[in-house]
Protein backbone atom coordinates (compact mmCIF):
# COMPACT_ATOMS: atom_id res chain seq x y z
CA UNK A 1 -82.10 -76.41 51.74
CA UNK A 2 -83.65 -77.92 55.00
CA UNK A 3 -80.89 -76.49 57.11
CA UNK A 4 -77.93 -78.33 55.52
CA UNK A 5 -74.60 -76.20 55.47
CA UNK A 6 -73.41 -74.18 52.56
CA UNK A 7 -69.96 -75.29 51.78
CA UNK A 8 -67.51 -73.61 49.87
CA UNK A 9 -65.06 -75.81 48.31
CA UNK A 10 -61.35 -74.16 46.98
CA UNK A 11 -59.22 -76.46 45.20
CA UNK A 12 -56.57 -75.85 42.38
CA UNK A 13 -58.03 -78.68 39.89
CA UNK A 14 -61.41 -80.02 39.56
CA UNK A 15 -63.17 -82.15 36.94
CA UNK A 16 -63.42 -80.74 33.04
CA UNK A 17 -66.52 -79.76 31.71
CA UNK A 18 -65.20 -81.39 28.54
CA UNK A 19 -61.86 -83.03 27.56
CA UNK A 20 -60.33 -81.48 24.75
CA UNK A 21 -57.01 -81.61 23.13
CA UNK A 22 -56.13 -78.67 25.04
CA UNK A 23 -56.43 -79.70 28.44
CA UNK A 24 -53.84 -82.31 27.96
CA UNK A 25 -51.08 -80.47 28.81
CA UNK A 26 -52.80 -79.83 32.67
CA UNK A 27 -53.32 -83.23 33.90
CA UNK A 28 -57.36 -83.05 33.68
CA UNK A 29 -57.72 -85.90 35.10
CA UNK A 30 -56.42 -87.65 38.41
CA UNK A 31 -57.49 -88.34 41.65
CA UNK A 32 -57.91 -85.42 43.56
CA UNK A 33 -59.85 -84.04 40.23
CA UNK A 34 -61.84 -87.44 41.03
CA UNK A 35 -62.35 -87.04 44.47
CA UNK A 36 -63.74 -83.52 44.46
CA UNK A 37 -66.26 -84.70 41.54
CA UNK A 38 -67.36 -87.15 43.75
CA UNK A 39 -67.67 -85.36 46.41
CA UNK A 40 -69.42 -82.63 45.02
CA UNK A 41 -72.18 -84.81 43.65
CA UNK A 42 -72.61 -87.02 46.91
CA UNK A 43 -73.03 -83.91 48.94
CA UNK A 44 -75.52 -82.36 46.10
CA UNK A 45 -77.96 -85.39 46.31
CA UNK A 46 -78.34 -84.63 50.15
CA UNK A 47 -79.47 -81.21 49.66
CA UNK A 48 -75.71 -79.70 50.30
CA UNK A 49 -75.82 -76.00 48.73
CA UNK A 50 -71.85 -76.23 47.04
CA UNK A 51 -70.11 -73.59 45.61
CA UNK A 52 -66.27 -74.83 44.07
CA UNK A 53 -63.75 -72.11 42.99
CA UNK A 54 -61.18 -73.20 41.29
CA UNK A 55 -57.95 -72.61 38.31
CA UNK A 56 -59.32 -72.62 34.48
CA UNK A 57 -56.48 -74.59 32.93
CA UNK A 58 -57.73 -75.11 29.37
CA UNK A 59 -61.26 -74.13 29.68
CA UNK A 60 -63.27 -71.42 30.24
CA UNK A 61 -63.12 -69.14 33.23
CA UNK A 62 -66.57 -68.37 34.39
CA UNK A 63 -69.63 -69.97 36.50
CA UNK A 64 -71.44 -73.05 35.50
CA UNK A 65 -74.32 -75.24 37.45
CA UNK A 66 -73.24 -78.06 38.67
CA UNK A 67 -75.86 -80.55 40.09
CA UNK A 68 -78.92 -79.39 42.06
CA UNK A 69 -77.31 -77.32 44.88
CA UNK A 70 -74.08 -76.14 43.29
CA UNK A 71 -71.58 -74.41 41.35
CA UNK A 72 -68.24 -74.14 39.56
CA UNK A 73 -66.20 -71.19 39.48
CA UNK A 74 -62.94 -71.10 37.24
CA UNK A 75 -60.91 -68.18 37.21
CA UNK A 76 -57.17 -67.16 36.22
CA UNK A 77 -55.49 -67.87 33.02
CA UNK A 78 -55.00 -70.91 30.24
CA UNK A 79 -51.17 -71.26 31.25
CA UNK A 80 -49.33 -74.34 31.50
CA UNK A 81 -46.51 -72.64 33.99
CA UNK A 82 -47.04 -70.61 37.40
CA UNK A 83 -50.48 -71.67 37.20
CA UNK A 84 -50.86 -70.58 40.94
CA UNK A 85 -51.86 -66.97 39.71
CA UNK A 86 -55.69 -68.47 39.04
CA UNK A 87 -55.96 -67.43 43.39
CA UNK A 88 -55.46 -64.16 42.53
CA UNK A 89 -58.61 -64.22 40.27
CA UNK A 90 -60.45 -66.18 42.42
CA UNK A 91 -60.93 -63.67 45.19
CA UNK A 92 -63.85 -62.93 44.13
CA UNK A 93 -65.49 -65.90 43.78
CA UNK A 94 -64.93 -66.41 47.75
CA UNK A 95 -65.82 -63.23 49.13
CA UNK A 96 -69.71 -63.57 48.23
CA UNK A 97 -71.80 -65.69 50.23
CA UNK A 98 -73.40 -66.88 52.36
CA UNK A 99 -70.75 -69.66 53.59
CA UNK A 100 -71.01 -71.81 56.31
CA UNK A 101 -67.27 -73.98 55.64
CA UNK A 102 -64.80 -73.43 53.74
CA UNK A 103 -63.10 -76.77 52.93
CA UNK A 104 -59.97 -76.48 50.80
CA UNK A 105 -58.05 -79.01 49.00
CA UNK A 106 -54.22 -78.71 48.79
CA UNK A 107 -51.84 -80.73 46.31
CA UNK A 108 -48.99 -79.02 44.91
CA UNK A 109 -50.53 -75.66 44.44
CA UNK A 110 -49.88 -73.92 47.97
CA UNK A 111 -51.90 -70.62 46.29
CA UNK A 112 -55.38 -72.12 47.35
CA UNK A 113 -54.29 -72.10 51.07
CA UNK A 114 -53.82 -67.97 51.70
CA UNK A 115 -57.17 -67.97 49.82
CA UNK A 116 -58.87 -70.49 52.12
CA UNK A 117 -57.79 -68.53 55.07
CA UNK A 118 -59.57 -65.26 53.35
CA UNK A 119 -62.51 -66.75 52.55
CA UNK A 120 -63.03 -68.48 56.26
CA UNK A 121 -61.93 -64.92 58.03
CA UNK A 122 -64.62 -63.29 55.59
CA UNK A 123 -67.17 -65.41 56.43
CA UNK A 124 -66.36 -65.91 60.37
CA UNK A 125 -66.92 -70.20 59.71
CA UNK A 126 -64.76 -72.60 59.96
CA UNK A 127 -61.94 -73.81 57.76
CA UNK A 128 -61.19 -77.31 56.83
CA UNK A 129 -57.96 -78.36 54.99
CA UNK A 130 -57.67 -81.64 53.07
CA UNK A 131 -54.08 -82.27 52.17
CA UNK A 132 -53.62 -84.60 48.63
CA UNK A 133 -50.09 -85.49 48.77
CA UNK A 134 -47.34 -87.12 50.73
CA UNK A 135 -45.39 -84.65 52.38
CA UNK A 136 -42.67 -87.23 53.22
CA UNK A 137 -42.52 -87.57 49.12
CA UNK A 138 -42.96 -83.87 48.21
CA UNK A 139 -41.28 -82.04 50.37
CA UNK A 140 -37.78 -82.30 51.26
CA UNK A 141 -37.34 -80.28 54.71
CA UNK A 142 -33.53 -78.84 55.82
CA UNK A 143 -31.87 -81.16 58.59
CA UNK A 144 -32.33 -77.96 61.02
CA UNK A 145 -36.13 -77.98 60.53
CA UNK A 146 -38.23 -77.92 63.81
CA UNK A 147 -40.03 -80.99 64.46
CA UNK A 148 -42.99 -81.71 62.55
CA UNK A 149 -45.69 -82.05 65.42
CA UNK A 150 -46.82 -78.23 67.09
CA UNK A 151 -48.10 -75.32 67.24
CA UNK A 152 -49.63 -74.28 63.93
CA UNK A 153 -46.65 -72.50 61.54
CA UNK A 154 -49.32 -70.09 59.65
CA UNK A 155 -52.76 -68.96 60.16
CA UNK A 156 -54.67 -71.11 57.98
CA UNK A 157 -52.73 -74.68 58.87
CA UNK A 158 -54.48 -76.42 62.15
CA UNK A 159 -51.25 -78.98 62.87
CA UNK A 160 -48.53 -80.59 60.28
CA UNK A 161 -49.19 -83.75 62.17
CA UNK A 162 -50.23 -86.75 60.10
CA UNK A 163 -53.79 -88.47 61.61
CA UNK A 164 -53.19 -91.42 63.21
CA UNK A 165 -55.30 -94.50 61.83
CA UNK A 166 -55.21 -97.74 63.44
């Protein structure tokens, strides 16, 4: 592996093995399933060892090789509603290791955060968070919220700050 980290990704969707009928009901395909894909297989052809944990939806729980370096973990249940329960499953995947990062990827499905922050305390590395939707469009916050810039609110978020990009 020539020293390169081991990375373990957590994200709620990634790409289908295979599109069925079945999967159409779970939004197989979008761009955070994209993105992690790509990802995945950029890192692989420098030598990155990869494991990804993430939901079932409509296939098959399970492991499966993926690439040179990596693999796919799916775990929970083939349901269309409170789909969030797959974290619960996926414990296991996350406590193995070794693991040198955790990186997790957060859309709508808040689950895969608690189990980022398990998996990075288990393995003493670090954790890094990459957030795939608007906040100003998905969240609607009280008019007595506190300000969004401070101190982390929960153990696994580093700031609810946007970046600034010039």
């Amino acid at each position: 592996m020539g020293g390169m980290p081991r990375v373990l990704r957590l994200c709620s969707v990634f790409e289908p093995r295979e599109l069925t009928p079945a999967w159409v009901g779970y939004d197989p395909i979008g761009g955070m399933q994209n993105h992690l894909a790509v990802l995945t297989r950029c890192l692989d052809r420098l030598d990155v060892a990869q494991r990804v944990v993430t939901s079932r939806l409509a296939g098959p729980a399970g492991t499966v090789r993926f690439g040179a370096q990596g693999q796919v973990s799916r775990a929970g249940l083939p349901v269309p509603v409170l789909r969030q329960g797959w974290a619960l499953a996926a414990v296991r995947h996350v406590l193995g290791g070794p693991v040198e990062l955790v990186h997790v990827h957060c859309g709508e499905d808040l689950a895969v955060l608690p189990l980022a922050w398990v998996a990075a305390r288990r393995h003493g590395c670090p954790l890094v968070a990459t957030v795939h939707l608007s906040v100003r469009h998905a969240l609607h916050p009280s008019p007595r919220a506190a300000p969004c810039c401070g101190p982390p609110r929960a153990p696994w978020s580093a700031s609810c700050c946007p970046p600034r990009t010039r």
